[in-house]
Protein backbone atom coordinates (compact mmCIF):
# COMPACT_ATOMS: atom_id res chain seq x y z
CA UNK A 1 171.78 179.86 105.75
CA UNK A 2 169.27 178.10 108.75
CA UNK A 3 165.39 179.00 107.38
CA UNK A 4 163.00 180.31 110.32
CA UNK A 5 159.42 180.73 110.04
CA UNK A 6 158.04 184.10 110.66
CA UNK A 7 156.79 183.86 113.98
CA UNK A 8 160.45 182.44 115.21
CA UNK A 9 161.95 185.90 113.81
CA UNK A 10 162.39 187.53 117.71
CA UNK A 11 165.14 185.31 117.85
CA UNK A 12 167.07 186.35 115.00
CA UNK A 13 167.08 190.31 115.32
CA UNK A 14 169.77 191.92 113.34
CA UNK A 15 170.97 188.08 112.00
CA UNK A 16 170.93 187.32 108.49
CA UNK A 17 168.26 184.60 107.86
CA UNK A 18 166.47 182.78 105.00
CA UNK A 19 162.33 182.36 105.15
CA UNK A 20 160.47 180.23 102.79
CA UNK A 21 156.76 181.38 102.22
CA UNK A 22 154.11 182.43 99.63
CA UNK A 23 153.67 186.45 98.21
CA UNK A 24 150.72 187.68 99.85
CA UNK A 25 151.13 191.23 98.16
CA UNK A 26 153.84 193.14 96.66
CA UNK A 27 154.53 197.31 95.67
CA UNK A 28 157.17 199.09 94.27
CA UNK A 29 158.04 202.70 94.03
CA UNK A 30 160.49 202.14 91.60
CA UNK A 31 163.58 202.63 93.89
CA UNK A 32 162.15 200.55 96.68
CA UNK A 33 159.90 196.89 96.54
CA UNK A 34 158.04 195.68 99.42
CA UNK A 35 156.92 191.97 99.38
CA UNK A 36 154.26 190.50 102.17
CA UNK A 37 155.28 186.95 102.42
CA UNK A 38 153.13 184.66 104.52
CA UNK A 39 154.84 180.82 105.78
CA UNK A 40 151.53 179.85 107.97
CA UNK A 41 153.08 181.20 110.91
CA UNK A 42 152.80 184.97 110.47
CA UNK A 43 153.18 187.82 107.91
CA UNK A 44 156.71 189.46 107.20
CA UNK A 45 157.45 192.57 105.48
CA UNK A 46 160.64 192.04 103.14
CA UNK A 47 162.00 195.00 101.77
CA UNK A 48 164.25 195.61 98.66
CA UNK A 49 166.42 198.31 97.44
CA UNK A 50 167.00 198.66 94.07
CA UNK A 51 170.67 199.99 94.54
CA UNK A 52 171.50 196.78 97.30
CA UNK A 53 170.30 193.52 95.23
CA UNK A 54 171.73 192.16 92.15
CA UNK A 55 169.97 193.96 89.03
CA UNK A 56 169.13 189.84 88.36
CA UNK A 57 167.28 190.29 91.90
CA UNK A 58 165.46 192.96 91.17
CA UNK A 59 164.43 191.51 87.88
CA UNK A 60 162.99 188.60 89.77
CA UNK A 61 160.75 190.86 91.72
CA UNK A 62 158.85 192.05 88.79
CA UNK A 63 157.62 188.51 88.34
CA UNK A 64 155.95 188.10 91.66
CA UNK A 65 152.36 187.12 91.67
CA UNK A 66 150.13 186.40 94.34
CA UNK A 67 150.94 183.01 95.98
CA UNK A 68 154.39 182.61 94.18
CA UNK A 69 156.57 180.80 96.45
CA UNK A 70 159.76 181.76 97.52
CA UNK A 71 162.95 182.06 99.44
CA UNK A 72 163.93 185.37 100.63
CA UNK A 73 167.15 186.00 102.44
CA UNK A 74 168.21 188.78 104.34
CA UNK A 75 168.60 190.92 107.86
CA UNK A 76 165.74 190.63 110.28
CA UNK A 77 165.20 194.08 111.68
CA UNK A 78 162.40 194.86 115.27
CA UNK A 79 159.92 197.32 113.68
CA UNK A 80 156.82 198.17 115.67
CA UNK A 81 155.07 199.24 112.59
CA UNK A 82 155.34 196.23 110.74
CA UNK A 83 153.27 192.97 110.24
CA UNK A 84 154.52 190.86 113.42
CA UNK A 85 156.80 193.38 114.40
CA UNK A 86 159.62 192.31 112.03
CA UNK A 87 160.91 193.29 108.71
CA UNK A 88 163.64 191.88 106.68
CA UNK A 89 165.75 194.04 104.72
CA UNK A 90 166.02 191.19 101.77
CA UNK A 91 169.31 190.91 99.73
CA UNK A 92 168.29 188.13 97.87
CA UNK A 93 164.53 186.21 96.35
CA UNK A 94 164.55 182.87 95.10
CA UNK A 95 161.41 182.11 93.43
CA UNK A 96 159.96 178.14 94.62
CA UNK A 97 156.88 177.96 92.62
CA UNK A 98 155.16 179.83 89.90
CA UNK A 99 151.65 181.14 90.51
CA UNK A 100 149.88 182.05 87.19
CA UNK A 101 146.80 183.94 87.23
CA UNK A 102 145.70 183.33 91.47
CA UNK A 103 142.14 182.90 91.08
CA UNK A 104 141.28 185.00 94.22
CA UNK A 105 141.88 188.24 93.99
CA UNK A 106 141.63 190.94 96.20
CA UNK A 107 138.28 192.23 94.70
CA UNK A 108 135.45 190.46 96.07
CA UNK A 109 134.25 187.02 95.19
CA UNK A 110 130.86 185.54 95.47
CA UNK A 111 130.32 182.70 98.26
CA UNK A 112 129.70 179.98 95.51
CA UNK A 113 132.69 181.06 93.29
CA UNK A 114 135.29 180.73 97.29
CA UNK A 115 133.86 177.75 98.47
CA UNK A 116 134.23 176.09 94.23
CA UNK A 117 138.00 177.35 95.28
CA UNK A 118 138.04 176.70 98.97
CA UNK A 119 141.26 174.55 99.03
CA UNK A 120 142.96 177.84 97.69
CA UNK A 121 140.82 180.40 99.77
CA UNK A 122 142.23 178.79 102.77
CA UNK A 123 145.20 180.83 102.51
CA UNK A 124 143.36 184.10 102.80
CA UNK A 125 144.23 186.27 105.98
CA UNK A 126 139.90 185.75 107.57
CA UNK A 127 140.22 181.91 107.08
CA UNK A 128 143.91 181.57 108.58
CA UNK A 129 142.45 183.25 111.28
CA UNK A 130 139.23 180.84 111.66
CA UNK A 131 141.90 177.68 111.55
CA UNK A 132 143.80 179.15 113.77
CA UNK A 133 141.31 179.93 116.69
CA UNK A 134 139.71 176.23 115.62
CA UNK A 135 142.94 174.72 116.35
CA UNK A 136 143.42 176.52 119.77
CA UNK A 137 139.31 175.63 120.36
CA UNK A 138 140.50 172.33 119.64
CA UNK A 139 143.39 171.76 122.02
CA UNK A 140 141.61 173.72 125.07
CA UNK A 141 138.60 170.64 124.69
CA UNK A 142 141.61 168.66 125.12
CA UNK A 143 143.29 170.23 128.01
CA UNK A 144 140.09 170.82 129.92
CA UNK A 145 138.83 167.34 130.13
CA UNK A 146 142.95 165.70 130.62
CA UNK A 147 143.47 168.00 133.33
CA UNK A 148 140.28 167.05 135.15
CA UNK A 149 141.24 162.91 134.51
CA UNK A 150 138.31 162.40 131.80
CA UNK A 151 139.96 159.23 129.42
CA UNK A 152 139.79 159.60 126.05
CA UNK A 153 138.00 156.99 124.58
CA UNK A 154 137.44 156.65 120.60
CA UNK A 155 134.25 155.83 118.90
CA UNK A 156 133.29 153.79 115.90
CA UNK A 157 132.41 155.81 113.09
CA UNK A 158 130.62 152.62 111.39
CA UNK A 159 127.97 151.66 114.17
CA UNK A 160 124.61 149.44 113.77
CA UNK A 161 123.06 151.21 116.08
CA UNK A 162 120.99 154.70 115.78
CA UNK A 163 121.66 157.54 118.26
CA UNK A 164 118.91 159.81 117.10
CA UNK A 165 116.44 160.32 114.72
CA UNK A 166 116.14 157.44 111.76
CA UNK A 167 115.56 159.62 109.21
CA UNK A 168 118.67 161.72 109.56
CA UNK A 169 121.28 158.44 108.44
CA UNK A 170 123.60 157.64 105.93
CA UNK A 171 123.73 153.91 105.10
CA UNK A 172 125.76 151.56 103.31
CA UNK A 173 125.97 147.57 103.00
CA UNK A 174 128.15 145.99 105.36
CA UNK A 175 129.42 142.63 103.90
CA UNK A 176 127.20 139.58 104.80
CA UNK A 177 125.42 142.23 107.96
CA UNK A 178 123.24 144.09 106.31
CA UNK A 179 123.27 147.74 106.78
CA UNK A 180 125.44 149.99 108.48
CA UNK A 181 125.45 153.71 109.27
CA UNK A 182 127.53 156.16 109.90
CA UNK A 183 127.48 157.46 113.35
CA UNK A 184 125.02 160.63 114.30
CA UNK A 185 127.47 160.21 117.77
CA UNK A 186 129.45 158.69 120.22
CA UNK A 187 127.46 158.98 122.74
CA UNK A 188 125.74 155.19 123.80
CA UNK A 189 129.75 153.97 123.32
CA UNK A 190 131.28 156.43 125.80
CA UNK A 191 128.27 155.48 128.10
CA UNK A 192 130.23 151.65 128.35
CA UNK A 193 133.53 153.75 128.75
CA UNK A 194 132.21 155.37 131.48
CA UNK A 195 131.31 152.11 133.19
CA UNK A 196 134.69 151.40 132.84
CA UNK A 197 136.93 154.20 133.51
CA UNK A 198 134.45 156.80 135.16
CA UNK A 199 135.03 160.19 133.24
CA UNK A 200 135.25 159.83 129.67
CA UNK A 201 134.86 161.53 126.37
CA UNK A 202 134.69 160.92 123.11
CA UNK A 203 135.77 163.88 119.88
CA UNK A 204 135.40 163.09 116.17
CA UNK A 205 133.56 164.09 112.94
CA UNK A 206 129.44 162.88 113.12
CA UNK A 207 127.09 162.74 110.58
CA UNK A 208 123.58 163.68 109.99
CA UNK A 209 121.88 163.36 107.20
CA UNK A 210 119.30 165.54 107.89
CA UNK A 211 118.04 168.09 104.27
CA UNK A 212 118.44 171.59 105.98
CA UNK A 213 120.68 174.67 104.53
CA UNK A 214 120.53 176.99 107.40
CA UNK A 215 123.26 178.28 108.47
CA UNK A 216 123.24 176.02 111.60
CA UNK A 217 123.78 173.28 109.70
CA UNK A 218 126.50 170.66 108.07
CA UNK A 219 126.23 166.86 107.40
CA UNK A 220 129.56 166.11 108.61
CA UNK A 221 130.72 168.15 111.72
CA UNK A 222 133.01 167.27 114.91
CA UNK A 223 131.49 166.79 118.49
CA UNK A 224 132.74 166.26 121.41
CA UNK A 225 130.82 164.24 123.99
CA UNK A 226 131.78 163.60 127.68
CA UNK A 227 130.00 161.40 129.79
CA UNK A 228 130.39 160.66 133.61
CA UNK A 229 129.28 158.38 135.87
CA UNK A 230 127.12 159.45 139.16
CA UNK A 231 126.32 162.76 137.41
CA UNK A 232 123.02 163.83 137.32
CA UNK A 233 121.47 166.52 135.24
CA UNK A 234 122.29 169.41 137.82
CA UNK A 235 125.94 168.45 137.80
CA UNK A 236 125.81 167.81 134.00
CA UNK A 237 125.08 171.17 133.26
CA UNK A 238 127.79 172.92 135.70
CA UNK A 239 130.36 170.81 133.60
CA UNK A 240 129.07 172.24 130.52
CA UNK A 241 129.44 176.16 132.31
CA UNK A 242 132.58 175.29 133.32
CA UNK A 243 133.68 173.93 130.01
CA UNK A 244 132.45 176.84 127.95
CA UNK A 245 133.97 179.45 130.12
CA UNK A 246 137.13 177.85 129.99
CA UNK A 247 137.13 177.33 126.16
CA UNK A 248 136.29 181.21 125.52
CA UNK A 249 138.59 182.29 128.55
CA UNK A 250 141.47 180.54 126.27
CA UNK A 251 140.66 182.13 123.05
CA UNK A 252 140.65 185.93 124.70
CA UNK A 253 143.89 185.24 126.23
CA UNK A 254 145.75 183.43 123.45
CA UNK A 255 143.98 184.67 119.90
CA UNK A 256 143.34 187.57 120.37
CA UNK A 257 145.56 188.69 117.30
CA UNK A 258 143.18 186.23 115.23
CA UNK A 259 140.20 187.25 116.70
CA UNK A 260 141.22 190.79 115.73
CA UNK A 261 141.99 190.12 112.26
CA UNK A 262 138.08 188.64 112.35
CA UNK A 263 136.97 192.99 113.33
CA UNK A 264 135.30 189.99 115.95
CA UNK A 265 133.68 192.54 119.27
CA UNK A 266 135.14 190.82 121.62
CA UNK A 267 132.55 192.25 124.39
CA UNK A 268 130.19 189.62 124.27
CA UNK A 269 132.68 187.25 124.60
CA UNK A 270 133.95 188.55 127.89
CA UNK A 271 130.59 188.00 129.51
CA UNK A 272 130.69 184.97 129.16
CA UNK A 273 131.13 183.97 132.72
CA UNK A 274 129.37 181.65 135.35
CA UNK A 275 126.44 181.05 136.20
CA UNK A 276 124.62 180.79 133.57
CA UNK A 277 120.87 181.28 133.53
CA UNK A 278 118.80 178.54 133.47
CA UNK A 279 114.90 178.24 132.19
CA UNK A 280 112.82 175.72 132.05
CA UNK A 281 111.63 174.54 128.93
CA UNK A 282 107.79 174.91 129.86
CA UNK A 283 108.92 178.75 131.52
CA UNK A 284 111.24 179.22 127.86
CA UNK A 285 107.62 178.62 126.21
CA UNK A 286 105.51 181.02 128.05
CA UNK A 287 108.59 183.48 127.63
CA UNK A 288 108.34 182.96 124.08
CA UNK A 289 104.96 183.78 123.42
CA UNK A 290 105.13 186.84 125.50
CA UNK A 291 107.87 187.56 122.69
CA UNK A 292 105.79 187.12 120.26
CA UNK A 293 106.70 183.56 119.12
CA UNK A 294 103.48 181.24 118.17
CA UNK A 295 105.70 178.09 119.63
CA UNK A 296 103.12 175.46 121.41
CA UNK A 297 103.78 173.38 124.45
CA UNK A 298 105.31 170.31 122.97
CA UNK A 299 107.14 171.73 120.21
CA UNK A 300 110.92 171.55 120.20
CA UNK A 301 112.49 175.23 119.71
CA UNK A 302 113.37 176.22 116.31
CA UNK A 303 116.89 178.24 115.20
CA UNK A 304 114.23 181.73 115.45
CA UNK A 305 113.06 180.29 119.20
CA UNK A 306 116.29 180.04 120.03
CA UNK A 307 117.39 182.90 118.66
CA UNK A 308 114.85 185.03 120.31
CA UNK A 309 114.90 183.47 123.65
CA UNK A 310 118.91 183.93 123.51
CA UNK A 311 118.32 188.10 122.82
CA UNK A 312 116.99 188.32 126.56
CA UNK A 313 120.67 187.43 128.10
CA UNK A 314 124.15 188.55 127.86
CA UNK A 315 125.82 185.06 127.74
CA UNK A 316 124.74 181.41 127.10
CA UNK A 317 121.39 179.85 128.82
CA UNK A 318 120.30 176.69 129.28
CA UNK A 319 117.13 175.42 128.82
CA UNK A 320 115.86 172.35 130.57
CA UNK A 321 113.08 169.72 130.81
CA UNK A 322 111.82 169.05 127.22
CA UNK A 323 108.71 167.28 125.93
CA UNK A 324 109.61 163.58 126.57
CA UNK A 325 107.95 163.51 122.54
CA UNK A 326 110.71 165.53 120.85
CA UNK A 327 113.81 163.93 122.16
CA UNK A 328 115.71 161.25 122.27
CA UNK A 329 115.25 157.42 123.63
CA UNK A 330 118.08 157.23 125.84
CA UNK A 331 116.84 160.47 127.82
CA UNK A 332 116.23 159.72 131.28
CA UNK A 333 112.66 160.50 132.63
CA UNK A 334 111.36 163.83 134.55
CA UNK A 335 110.28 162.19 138.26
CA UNK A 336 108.39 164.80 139.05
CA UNK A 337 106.97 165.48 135.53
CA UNK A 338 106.92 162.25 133.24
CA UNK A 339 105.70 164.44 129.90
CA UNK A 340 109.18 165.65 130.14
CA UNK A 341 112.79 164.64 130.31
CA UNK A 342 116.17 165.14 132.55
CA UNK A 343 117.82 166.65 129.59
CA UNK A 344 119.62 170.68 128.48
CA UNK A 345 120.26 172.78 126.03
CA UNK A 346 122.82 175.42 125.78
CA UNK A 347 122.35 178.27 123.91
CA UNK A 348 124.94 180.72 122.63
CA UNK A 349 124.39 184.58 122.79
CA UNK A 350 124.33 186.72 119.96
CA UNK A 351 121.56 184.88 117.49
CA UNK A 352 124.09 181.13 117.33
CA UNK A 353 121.44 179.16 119.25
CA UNK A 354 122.50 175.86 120.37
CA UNK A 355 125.63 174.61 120.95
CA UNK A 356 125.60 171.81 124.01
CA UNK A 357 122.24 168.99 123.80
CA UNK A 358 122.91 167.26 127.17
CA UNK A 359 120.57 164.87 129.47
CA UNK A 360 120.81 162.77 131.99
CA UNK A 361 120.54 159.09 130.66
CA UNK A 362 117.84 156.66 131.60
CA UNK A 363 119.36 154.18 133.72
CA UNK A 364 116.46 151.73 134.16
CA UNK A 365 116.45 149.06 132.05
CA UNK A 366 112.93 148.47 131.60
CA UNK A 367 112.00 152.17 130.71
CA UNK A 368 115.14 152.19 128.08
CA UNK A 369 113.79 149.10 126.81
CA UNK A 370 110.47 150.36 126.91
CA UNK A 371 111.81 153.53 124.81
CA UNK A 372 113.33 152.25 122.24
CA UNK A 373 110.22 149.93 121.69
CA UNK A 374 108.25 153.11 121.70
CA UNK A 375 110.28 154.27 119.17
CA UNK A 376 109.94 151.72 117.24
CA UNK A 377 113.86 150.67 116.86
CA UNK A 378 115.12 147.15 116.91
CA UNK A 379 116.14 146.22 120.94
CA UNK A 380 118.25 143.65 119.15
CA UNK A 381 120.55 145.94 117.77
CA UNK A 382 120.82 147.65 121.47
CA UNK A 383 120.94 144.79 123.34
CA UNK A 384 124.47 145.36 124.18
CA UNK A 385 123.47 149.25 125.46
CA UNK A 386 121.00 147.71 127.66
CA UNK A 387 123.47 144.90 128.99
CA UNK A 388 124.92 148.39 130.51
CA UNK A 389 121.38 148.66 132.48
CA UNK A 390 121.19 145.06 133.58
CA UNK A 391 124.88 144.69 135.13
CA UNK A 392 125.14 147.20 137.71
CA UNK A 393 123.47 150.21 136.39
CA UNK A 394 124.01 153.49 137.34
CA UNK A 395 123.25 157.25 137.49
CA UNK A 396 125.30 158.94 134.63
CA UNK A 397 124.89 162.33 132.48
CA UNK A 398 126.86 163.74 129.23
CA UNK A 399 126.33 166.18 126.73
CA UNK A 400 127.78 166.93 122.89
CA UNK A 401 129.16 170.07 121.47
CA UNK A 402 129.55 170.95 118.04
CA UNK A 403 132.92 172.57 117.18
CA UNK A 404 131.72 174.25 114.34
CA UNK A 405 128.91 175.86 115.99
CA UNK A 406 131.28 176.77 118.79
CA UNK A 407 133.88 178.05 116.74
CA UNK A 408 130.91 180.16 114.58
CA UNK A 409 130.08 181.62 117.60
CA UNK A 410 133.52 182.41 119.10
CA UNK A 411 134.64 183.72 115.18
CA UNK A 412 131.50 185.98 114.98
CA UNK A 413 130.85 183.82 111.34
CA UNK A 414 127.64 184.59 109.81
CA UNK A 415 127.92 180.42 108.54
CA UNK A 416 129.06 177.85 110.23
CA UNK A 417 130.35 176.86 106.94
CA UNK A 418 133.35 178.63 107.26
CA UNK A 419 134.10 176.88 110.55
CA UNK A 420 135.63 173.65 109.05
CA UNK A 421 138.09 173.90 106.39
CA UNK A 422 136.05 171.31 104.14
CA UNK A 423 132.61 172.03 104.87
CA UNK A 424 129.92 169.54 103.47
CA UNK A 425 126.40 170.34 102.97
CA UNK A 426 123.67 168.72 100.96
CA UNK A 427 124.23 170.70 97.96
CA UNK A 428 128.81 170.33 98.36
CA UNK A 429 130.79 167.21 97.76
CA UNK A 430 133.83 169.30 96.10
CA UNK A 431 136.41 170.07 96.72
């Protein structure tokens, strides 16, 4: 008898089949048993009658428990009304895999006590649903930057150099040369690939070491990071429109099953369309304090800024021009105001804040060198990202998005926790 997975079952109408899976719920009226099974690929409605089955079959049902695995063979039949539009009158149940006492049960848990059990809360309906749209997030980054010839170009994880902030690094001893951290991004690497091949990108798990427990916040997350040559800042940000329209435009069409299963109001998500609005960071301030916000010139936005600022528009924003002082070394001067910086920010709608940091990247080698000076870093241990200033430097821009945020925003989560199936935060190591 061939096994098929659920979602393969259009094929196999009024065929007798076998599908392997685990018991999501199960009822009986005494005459008649229903069983949910769920194989990863759907849900399936398997129905038993008690005067079909062997009385050793209908024995077997009574010992079902959430997650059992099993075997269940039997007719596929097209119903409308069911789960995936499928049910299988069952003949048969072959049971795979005891499951004793399921610590998740139906009645609600606490976050601690699910994310204690997250490797088995996984399997609930909400999180299948998150994976799933993750996944699909996942392969339309992909899609969108092969289709438009970007190379993918992979990182080290283990770098000596920092990308950002100092303070926000985890360290450890690297035989005989001293210390090494683990990478806040790809970025200054994909900057040589882009010397090289043009249109690049890089997209793999970070790390930040930074003490917060907001909800905006992990210390291990993915981002992906494109960077192109002869961009500026204008053009950087209409590849960041053009990539978040496409990404969203992709979950409507394909997820929308999953997105449904999240109750996610899909409305907001269908504005999300070009152009976006764009503020300047100095017009974003004086906006702010109209709002009632006590932010000062010079101040980089905080989660509530953004938050607030977001409120005033029905899809994302970006915010340009920071303070020179709050960002990063590698951040190419304003010309036409040197307090502030070619850089953006994009913010999500609906209270997510910021999911793109982008900038155009200082290209003269003196200023760079003059920057990370400044910043009191080691130009020893960038001497090889200023080798990309002093042998035929050029105008290039690139930006990073968090997936998690992204897929927070997309899912309608209230965390970004639940965005990543093993999410770690200052206070989790475990599972």
């Amino acid at each position: 008898m061939p096994f098929v997975r659920i979602n393969e079952l259009d094929r196999h109408v009024g065929q007798v089949v076998t599908v392997r899976g685990w018991v999501a719920t199960t009822r009986s009226s005494g005459k008649i048993a229903f069983v949910v099974l769920r194989d990863g690929s759907g849900y399936l409605q398997t129905v038993f009658s008690k005067r079909e089955v062997p009385d050793a079959t209908w024995t077997r049902l009574a010992d079902l428990t959430q997650e059992t695995s099993i075997a269940v063979t039997g007719e596929v039949r097209a119903d409308a009304r069911a789960p995936g539009g499928h049910e299988l009158t069952a003949s048969e149940v072959e049971v795979l895999g005891t499951s004793p006492d399921f610590p998740i049960s139906p009645k609600e848990h606490g976050s601690a006590f699910l994310f204690e059990h997250r490797h088995l809360w996984l399997r609930s309906r909400r999180q299948v649903a998150i994976a799933r749209i993750r996944n699909e997030v996942v392969q339309a980054i992909r899609d969108f930057f092969y289709e438009r010839d970007f190379v993918l170009v992979d990182t080290p994880i283990l770098t000596g150099s920092i990308g950002e902030e100092a303070g926000n690094l985890f360290s450890t001893d690297y035989f005989d040369l001293g210390k090494a951290y683990l990478a806040q991004t790809g970025q200054l690497y994909v900057e040589a690939g882009a010397a090289a091949l043009g249109k690049v990108y890089c997209f793999g798990p970070t790390f930040r070491a930074e003490k917060s427990k907001t909800r905006r916040h992990l210390t291990e997350f993915w981002m992906v990071e494109p960077e192109v040559a002869w961009n500026d800042s204008d053009a950087n940000m209409r590849l960041q429109e053009e990539f978040i329209v496409s990404i969203v435009a992709r979950i409507l069409d394909r997820r929308a099953d999953d997105l449904k299963e999240l109750e996610r109001d899909t409305g907001p998500l269908e504005q999300v369309v070009g152009p976006f609005p764009r503020i300047s960071y100095t017009d974003a301030v004086a906006k702010l304090q109209g709002l009632g916000s006590d932010i000062e010139w010079g101040k980089d936005l905080g989660g509530d800024d953004e938050t607030l600022l977001a409120k005033e528009y029905d899809r994302p924003i970006f915010v340009f021009n920071y303070p020179k002082e709050v960002k990063a070394f590698y951040m190419k001067e304003n010309p036409d105001d040197p307090r502030t910086v070619l850089n953006n920010d994009c913010l999500a709608p609906e209270g997510y804040g910021e999911i793109i940091g982008g900038s155009q990247r200082e290209d003269d080698y003196d200023r760079l060198l003059a920057r990370i000076v400044g910043q009191g870093l080691d130009p020893e241990a960038y001497r090889w990202y200023l080798d990309l200033r002093k042998y035929g430097t050029f105008v290039h821009s690139g930006f990073g998005l968090g997936l998690e945020r992204t897929v927070a925003w997309i899912c309608g989560n209230a965390h970004i926790r639940e965005s990543i199936a093993f999410p770690r935060q200052i206070h989790r190591l475990y599972p």
